[in-house]
Protein backbone atom coordinates (compact mmCIF):
# COMPACT_ATOMS: atom_id res chain seq x y z
CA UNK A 1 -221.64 161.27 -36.26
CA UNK A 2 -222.64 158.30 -34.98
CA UNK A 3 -225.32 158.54 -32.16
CA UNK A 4 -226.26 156.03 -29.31
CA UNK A 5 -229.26 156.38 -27.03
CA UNK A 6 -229.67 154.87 -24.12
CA UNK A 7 -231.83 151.24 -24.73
CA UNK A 8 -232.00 152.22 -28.06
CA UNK A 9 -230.96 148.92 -30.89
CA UNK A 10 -227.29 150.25 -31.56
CA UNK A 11 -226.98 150.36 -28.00
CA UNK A 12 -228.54 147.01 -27.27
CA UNK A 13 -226.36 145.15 -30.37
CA UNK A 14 -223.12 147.10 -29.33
CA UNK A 15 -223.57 145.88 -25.53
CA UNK A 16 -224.07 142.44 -25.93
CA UNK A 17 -221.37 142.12 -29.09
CA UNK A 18 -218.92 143.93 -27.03
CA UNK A 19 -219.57 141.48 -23.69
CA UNK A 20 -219.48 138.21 -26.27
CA UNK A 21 -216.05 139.48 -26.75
CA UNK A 22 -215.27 140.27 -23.23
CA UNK A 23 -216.59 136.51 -22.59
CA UNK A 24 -214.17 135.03 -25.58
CA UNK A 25 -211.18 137.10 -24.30
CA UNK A 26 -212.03 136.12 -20.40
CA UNK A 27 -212.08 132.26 -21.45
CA UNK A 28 -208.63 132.74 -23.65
CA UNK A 29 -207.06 134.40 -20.60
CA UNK A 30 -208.20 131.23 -18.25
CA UNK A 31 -207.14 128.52 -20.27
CA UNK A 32 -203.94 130.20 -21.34
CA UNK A 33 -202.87 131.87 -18.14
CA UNK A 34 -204.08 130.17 -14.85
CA UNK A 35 -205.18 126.77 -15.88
CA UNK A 36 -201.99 126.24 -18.30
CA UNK A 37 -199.88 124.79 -15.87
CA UNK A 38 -202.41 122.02 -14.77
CA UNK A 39 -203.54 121.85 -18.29
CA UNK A 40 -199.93 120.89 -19.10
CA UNK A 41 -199.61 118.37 -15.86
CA UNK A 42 -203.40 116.52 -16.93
CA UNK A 43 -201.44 115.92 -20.37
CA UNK A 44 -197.99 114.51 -19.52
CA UNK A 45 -200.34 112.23 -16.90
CA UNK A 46 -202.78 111.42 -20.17
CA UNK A 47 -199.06 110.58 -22.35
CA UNK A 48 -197.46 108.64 -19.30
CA UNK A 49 -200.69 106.41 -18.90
CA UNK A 50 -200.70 105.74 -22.73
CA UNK A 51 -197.34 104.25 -22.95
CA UNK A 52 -198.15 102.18 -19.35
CA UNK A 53 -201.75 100.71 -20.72
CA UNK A 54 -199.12 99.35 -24.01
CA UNK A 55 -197.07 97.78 -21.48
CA UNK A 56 -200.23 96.47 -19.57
CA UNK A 57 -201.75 94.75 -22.77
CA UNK A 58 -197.73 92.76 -23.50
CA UNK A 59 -198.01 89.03 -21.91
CA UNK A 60 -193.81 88.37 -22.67
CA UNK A 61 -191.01 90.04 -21.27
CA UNK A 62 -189.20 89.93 -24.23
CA UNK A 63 -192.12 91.66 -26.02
CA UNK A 64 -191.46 94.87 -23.94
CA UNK A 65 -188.94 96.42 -26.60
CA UNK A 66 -192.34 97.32 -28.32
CA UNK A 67 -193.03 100.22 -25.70
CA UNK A 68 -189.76 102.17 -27.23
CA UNK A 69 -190.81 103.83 -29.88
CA UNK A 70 -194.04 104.76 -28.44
CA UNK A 71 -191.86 106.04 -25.17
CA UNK A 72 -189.53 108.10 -27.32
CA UNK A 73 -192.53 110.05 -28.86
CA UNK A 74 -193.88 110.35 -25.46
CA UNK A 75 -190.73 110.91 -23.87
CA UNK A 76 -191.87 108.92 -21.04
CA UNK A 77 -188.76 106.93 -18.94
CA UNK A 78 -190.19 103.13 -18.35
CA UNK A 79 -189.27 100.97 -15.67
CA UNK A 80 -190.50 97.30 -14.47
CA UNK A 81 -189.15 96.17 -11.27
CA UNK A 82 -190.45 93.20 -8.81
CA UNK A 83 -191.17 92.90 -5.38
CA UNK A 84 -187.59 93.55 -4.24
CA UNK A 85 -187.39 96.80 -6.21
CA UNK A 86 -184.94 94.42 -8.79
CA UNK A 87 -185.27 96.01 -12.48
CA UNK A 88 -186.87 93.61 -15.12
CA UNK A 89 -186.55 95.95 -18.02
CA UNK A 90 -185.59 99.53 -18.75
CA UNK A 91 -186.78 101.59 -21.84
CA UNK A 92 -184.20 102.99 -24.06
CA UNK A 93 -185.15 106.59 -23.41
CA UNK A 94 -184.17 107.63 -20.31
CA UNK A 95 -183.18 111.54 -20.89
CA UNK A 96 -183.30 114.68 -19.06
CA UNK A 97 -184.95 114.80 -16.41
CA UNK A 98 -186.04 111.38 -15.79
CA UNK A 99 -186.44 109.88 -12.37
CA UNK A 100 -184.18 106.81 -11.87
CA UNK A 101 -182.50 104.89 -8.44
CA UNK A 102 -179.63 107.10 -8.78
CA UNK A 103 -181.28 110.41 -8.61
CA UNK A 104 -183.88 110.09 -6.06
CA UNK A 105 -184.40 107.47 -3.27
CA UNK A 106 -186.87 104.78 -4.11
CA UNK A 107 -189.71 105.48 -1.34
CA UNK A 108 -192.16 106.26 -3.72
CA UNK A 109 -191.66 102.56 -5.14
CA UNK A 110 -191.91 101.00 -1.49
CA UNK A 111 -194.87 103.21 -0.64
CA UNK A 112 -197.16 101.98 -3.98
CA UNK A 113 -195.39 98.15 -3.70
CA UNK A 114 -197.22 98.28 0.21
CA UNK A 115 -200.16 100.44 -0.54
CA UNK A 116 -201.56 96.85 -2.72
CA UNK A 117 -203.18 99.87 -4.74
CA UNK A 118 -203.48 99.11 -8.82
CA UNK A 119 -202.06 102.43 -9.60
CA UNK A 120 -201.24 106.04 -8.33
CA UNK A 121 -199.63 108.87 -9.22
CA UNK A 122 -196.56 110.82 -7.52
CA UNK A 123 -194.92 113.83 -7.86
CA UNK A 124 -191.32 114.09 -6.64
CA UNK A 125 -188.36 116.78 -6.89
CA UNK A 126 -185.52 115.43 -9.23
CA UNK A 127 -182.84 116.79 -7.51
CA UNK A 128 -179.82 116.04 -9.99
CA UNK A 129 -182.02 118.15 -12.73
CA UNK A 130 -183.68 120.70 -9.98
CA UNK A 131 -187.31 119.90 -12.05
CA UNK A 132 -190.47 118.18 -11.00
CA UNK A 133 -191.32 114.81 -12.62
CA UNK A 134 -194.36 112.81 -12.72
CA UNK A 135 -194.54 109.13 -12.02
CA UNK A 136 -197.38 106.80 -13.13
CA UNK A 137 -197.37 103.50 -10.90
CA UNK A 138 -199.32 100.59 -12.18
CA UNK A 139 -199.41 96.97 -10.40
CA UNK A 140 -199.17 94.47 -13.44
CA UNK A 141 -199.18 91.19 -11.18
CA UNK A 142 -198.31 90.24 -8.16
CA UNK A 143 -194.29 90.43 -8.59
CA UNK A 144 -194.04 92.96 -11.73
CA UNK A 145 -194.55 96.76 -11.31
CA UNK A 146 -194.28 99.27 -13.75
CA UNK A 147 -193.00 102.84 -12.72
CA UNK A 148 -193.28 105.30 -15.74
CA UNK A 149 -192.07 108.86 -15.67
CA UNK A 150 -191.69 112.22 -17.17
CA UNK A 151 -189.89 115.40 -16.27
CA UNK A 152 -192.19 118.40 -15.68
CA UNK A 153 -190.34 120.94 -18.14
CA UNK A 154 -190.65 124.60 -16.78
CA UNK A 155 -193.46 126.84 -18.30
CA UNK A 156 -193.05 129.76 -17.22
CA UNK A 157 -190.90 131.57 -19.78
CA UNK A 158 -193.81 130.13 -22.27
CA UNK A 159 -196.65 131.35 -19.44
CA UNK A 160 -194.67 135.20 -19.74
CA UNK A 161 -195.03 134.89 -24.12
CA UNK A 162 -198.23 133.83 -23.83
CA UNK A 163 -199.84 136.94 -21.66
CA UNK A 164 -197.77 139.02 -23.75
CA UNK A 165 -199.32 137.98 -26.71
CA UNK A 166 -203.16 137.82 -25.16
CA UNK A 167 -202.47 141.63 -24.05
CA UNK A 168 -202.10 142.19 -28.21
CA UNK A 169 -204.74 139.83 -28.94
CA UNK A 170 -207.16 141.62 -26.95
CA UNK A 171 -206.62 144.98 -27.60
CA UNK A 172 -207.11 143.73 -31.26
CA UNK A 173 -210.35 141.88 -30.71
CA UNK A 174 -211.62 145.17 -28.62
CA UNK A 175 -211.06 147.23 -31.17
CA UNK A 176 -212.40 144.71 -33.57
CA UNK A 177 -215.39 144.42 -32.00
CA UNK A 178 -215.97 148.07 -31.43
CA UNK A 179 -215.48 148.47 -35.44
CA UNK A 180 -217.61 145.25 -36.63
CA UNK A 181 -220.52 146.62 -34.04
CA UNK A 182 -220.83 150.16 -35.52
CA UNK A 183 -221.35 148.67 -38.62
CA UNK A 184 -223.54 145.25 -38.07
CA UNK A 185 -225.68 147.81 -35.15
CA UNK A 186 -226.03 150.55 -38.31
CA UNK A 187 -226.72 148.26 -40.66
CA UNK A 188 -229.29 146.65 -38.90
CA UNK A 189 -231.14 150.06 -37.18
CA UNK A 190 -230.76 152.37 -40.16
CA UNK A 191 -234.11 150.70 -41.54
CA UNK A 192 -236.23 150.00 -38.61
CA UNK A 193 -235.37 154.06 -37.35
CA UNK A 194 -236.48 155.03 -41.23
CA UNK A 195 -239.18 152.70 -40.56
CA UNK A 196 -239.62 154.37 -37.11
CA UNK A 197 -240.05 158.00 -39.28
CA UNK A 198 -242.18 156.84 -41.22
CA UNK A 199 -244.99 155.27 -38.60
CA UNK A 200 -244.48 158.67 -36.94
CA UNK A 201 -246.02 160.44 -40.03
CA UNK A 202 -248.58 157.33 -40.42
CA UNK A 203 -249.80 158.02 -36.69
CA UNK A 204 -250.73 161.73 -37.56
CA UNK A 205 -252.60 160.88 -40.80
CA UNK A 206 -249.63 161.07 -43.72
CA UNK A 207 -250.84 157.92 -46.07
CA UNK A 208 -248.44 159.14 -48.31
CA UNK A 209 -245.58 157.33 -46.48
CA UNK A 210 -243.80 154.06 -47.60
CA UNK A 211 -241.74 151.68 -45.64
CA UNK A 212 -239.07 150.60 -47.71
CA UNK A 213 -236.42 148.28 -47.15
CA UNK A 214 -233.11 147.65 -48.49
CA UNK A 215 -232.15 145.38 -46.15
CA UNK A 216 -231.82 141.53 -46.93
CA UNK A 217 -232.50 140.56 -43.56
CA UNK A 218 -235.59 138.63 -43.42
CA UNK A 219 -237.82 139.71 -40.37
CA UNK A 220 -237.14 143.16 -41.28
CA UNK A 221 -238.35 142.87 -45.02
CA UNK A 222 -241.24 141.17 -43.34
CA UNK A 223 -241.84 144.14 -40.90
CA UNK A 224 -241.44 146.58 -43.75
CA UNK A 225 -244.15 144.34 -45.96
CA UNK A 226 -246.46 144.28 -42.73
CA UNK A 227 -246.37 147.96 -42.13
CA UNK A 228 -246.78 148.80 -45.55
CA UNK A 229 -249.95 146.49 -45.68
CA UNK A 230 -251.42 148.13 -42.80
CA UNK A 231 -250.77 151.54 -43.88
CA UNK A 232 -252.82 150.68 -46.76
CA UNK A 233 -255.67 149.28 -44.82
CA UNK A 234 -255.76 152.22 -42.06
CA UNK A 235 -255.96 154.36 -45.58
CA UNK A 236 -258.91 152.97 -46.84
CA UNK A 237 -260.60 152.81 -43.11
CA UNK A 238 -259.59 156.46 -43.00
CA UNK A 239 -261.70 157.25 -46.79
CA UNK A 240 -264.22 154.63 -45.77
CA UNK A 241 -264.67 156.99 -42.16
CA UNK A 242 -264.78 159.88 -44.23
CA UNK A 243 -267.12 158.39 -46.51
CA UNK A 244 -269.37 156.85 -43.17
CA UNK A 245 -269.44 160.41 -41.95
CA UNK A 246 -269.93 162.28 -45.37
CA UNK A 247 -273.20 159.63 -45.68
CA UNK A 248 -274.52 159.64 -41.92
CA UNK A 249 -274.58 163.16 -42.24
CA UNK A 250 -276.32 163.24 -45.09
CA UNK A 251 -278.99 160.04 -43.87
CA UNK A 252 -279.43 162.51 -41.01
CA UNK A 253 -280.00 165.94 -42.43
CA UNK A 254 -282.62 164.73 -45.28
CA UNK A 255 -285.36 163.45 -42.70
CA UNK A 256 -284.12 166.10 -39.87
CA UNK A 257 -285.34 168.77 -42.76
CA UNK A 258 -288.49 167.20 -43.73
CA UNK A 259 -289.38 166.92 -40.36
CA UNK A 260 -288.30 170.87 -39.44
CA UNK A 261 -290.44 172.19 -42.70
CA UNK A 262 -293.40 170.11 -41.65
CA UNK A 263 -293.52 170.49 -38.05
CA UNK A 264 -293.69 174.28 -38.72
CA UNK A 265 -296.28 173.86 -41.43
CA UNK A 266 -298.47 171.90 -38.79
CA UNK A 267 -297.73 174.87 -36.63
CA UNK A 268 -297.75 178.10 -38.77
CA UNK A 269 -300.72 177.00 -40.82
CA UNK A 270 -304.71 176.67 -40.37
CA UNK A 271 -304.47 173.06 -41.98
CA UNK A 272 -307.37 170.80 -42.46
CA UNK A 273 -307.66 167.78 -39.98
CA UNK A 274 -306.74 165.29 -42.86
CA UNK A 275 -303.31 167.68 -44.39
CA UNK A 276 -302.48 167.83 -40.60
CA UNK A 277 -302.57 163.90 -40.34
CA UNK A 278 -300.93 163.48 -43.51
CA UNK A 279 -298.31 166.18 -42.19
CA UNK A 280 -298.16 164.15 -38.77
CA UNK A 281 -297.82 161.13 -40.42
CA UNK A 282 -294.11 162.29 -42.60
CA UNK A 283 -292.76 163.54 -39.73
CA UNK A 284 -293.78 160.56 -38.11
CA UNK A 285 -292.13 158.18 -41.20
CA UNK A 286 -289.01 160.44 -40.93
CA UNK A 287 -288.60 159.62 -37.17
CA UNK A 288 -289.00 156.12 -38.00
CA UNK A 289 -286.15 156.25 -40.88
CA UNK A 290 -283.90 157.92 -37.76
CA UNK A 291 -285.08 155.66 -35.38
CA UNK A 292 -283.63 152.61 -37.79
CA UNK A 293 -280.63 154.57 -38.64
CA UNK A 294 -279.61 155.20 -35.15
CA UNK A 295 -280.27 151.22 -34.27
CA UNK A 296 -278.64 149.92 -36.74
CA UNK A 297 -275.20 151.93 -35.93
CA UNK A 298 -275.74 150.59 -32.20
CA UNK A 299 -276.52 147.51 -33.27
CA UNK A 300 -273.20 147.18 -35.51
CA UNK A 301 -271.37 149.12 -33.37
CA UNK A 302 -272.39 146.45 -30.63
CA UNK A 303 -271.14 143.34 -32.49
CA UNK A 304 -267.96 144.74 -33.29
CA UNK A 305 -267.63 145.21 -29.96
CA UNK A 306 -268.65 141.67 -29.04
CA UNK A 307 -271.00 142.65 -27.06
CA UNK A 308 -273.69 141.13 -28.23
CA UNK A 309 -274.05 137.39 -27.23
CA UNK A 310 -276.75 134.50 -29.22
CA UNK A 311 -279.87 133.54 -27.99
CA UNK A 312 -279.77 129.88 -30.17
CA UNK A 313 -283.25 128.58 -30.10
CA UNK A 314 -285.23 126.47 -32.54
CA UNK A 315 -287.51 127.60 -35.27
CA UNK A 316 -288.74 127.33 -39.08
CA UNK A 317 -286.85 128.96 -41.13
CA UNK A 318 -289.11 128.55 -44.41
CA UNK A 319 -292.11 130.66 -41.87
CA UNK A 320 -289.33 132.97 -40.73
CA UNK A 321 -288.26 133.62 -44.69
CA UNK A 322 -292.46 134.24 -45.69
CA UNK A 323 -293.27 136.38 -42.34
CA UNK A 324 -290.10 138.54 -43.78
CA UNK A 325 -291.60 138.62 -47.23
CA UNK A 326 -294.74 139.55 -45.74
CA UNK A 327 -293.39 143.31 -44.54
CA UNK A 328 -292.58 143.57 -48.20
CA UNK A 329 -296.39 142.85 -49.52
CA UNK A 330 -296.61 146.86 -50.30
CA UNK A 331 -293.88 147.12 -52.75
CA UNK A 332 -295.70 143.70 -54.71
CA UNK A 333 -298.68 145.81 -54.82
CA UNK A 334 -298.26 149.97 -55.00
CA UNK A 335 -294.90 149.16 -57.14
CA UNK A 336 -295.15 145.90 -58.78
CA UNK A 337 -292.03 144.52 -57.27
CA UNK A 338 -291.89 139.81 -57.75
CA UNK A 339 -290.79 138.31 -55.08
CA UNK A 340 -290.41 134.50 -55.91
CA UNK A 341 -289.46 132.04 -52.95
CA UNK A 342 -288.16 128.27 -54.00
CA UNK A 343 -287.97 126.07 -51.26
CA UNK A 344 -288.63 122.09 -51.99
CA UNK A 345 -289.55 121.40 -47.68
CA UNK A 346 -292.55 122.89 -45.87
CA UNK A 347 -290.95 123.28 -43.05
CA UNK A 348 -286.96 124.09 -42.02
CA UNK A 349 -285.89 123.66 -38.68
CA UNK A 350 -282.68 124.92 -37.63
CA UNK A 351 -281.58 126.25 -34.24
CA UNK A 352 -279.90 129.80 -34.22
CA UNK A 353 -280.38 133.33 -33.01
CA UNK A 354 -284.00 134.10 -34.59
CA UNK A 355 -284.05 137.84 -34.13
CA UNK A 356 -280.45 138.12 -36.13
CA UNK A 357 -281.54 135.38 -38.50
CA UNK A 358 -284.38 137.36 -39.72
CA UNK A 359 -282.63 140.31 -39.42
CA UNK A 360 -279.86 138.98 -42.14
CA UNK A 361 -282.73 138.03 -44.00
CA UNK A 362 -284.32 141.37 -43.96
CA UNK A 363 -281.40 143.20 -45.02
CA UNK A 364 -280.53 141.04 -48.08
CA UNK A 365 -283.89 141.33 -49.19
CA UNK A 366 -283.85 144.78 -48.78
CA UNK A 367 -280.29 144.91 -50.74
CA UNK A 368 -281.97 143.20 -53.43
CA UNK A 369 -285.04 145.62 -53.78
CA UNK A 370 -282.56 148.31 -53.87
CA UNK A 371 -280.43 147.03 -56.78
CA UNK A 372 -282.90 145.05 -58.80
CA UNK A 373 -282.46 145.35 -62.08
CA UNK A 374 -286.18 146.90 -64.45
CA UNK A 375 -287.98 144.16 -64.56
CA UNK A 376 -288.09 144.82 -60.25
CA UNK A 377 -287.58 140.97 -59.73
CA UNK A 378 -286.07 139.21 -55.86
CA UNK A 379 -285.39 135.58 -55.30
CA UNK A 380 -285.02 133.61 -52.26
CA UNK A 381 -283.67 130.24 -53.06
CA UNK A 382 -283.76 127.48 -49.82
CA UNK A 383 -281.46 124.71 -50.61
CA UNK A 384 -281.23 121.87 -47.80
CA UNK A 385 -278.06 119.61 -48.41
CA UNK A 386 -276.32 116.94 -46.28
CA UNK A 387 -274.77 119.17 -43.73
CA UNK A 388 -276.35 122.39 -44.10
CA UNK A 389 -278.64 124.74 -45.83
CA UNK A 390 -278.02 127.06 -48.56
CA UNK A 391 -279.70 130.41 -48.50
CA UNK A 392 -279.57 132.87 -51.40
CA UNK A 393 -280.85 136.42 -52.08
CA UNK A 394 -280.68 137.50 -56.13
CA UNK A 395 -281.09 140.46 -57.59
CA UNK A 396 -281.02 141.22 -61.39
CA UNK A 397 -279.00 144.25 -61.36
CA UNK A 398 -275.82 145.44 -63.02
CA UNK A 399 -273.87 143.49 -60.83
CA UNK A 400 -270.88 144.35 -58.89
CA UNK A 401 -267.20 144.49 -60.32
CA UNK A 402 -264.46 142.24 -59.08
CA UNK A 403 -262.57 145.11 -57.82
CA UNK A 404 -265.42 146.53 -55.85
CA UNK A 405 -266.65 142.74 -54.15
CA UNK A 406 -264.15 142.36 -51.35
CA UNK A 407 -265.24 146.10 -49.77
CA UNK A 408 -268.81 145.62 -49.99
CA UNK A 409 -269.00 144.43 -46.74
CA UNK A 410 -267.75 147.54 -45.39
CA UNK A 411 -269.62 150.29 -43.61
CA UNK A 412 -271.21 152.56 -46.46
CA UNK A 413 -268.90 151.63 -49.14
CA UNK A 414 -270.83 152.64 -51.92
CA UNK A 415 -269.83 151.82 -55.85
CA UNK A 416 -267.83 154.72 -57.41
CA UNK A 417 -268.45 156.41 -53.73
CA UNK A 418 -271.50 158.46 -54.81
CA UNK A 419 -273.70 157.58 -52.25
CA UNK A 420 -277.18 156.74 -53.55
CA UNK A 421 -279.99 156.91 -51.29
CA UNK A 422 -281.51 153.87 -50.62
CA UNK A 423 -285.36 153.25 -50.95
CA UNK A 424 -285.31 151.77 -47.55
CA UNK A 425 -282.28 151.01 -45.15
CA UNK A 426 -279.46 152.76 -43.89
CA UNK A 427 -276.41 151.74 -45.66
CA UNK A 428 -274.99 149.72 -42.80
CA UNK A 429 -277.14 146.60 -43.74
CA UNK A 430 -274.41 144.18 -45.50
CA UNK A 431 -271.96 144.98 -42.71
CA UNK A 432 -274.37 143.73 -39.98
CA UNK A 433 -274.87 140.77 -42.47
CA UNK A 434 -271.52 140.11 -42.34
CA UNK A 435 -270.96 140.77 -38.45
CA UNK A 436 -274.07 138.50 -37.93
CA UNK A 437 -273.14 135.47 -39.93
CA UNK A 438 -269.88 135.42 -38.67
CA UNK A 439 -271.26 135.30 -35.04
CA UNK A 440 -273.03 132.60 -35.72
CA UNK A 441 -269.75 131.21 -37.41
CA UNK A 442 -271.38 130.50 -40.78
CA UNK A 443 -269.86 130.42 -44.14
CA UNK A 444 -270.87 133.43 -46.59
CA UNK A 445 -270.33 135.08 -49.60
CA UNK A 446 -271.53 137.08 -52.97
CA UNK A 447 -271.34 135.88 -56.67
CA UNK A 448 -272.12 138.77 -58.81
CA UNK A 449 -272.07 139.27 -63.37
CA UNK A 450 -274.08 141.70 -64.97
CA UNK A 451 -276.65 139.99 -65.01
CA UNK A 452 -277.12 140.30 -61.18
CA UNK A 453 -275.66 139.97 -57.70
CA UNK A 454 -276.46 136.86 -55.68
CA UNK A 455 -275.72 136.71 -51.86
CA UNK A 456 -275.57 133.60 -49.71
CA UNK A 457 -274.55 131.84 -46.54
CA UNK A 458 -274.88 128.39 -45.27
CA UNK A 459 -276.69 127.44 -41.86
CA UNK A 460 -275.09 124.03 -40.67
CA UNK A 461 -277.51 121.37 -39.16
């Protein structure tokens, strides 16, 4: 059975189909029924005026036999009279119901003769034929005057067919349109309420769902392509939550642990000053790796937000890039880590946010330490070009695969989602990188073989 709700589409299409027709079938009733008769009047006036603008444009009175034929077709009844009402010519079609001296008085002819007008229109009662009849006056000169007529032929016998065929017609069209919007209504909601369904399922978590379309319409192969796009996308932010969770968890039970078992150790146990330090000092480390943890979710969780605003302001970035390289000093000399910087200028100067500058900095370096490949090499290459600055970050890892690049900005994504632990860092880095940069409005990227991963991002002058 065929169901309509109230607003719903097939309600909506069926509505505004059925008023079109309501609309059509109003307008045929109008123009057939009520506005027939002076419809019929404005066109005997338009056929009388076409034979009287012939006789207008005729200079000879011996030329005037050319207005027959045209009066015949027209079945318009010419006559040219002067000033004294004394006939000059007569067409040859003078039939029923045309107006002539014998049938009516001529008042009309002394009325438009004294009016000095240039034309006018009359309608008088034939008597002889019981009809109405039109007359067209026209003033051709001052002593010719051209009277042109036509009976009014009764309509309404034709009026009565008429209505009794617009009473068929429109039950006809009603039921037409009542048929033709079932289907065009059904054809055109069937997908978007499937499509309805299925977003139902999507809202509580069903990924398994597809919008599909068998429809040729155009917006709603569109809407079907859309929804299927963003089903896939709230799929993979729904894994890449699980994953964020699955690895938070785990960045937070590791140092929460450590810092348990030594906290009671420094408690329980009659420790030396120095293995109470030392003890002090891990717990101490282990706050510090939740302290950064916890800042950089606020801090990314800020910037998607937009709350964060710039603070542009001038500095070097070729001191900003060494002060960086600085903090990693330890890993050049406890675990023989390279760092090599290649920079051509001394000094950089560039105006952006310094803290987030450094702070993109900072975490690409640290990327790089992370996934260096054995021989535990990191390169910072400064470029300065005509209208901005190239900075890059290589490692000499494995590399990332194609596949795997365009998610690597994402929170946690990790490759083959087994989360490593990082030596330093939280996992969030790249995706601050990438909210960052694009704060600042700057163009970035990653080019990555096997033979290592290279990030970099432009700063415009």
């Amino acid at each position: 059975m065929w169901k309509m709700r109230k607003n719903s589409l097939n309600a909506e299409i069926w509505k505004y189909f059925f008023l079109f027709a309501v609309l059509i079938l109003g307008f045929l009733w109008l123009s057939q029924v009520l506005f027939l008769n002076s419809y019929y009047k404005s066109q005997r006036i338009n056929d009388i005026r076409q034979v009287v603008l012939k006789i207008k444009k005729i200079k000879n009175i011996e030329d005037y036999e050319k207005i027959n034929d045209l009066a015949i077709e027209k079945e318009v009844c010419v006559e040219i009279t002067d000033n004294n009402l004394s006939s000059i010519y007569y067409s040859s079609f003078f039939g029923k119901g045309c107006v002539s001296s014998k049938n009516i008085t001529n008042n009309y002819k002394f009325d438009f003769i004294n009016s000095n007008l240039k034309s006018k229109t009359y309608e008088v009662m034939n008597n002889d034929y019981d009809s109405e009849a039109l007359i067209y006056a026209l003033k051709l000169d001052n002593n010719k005057y051209v009277f042109a007529n036509s009976a009014l032929k009764p309509i309404d016998a034709t009026a009565k067919i008429i209505k009794k065929q617009l009473v068929i017609i429109t039950f006809i069209i009603l039921l037409l349109a009542f048929v033709l919007t079932y289907f065009i209504s059904s054809y055109i909601s069937r997908p978007i309420v499937k499509m309805n369904m299925a977003a139902k399922k999507l809202a509580n978590n069903d990924f398994n769902v597809n919008f599909d379309c068998d429809n040729n319409i155009l917006e709603i192969k569109e809407l079907a392509q859309t929804l299927n796009y963003a089903k896939n996308e709230l799929s993979k932010t729904d894994e890449l939550r699980r994953d964020l969770m699955a690895n938070v968890s785990h960045d937070l039970k590791t140092p929460l642990t450590m810092i348990k078992a030594y906290a009671e150790m420094s408690r329980d146990l009659h420790q030396e000053e120095n293995k109470r330090k030392e003890n002090m000092n891990i717990i101490i480390d282990e706050v510090d790796r939740l302290t950064v943890l916890v800042n950089d979710i606020l801090t990314l969780s800020s910037m998607q937000s937009n709350i964060l605003n710039l603070e542009i302001e001038e500095f070097d970035l070729v001191e900003l890039i060494e002060t960086v390289l600085k903090r990693y000093s330890i890993f050049a000399e406890v675990k023989n880590y390279k760092f090599i910087f290649n920079h051509k200028n001394k000094k950089l100067q560039i105006k952006a946010d310094k803290k987030k500058i450094e702070q993109v900095i900072y975490n690409l370096v640290n990327n790089a330490i992370n996934y260096t490949g054995e021989d535990l090499l990191v390169k910072i290459n400064l470029v300065k070009r005509k209208e901005d600055i190239l900075v890059e970050i290589c490692d000499t890892g494995k590399g990332i695969s194609d596949l795997e690049l365009p998610y690597i900005w994402d929170k946690y994504y990790k490759s083959k989602k087994n989360h490593q632990r990082n030596i330093i860092g939280t996992g969030l880095g790249l995706s601050i990188v990438k909210n960052i940069l694009e704060l600042h409005k700057y163009e970035y990227g990653v080019k990555s073989s096997p033979k290592g991963t290279t990030f970099y991002f432009y700063i415009k002058n």
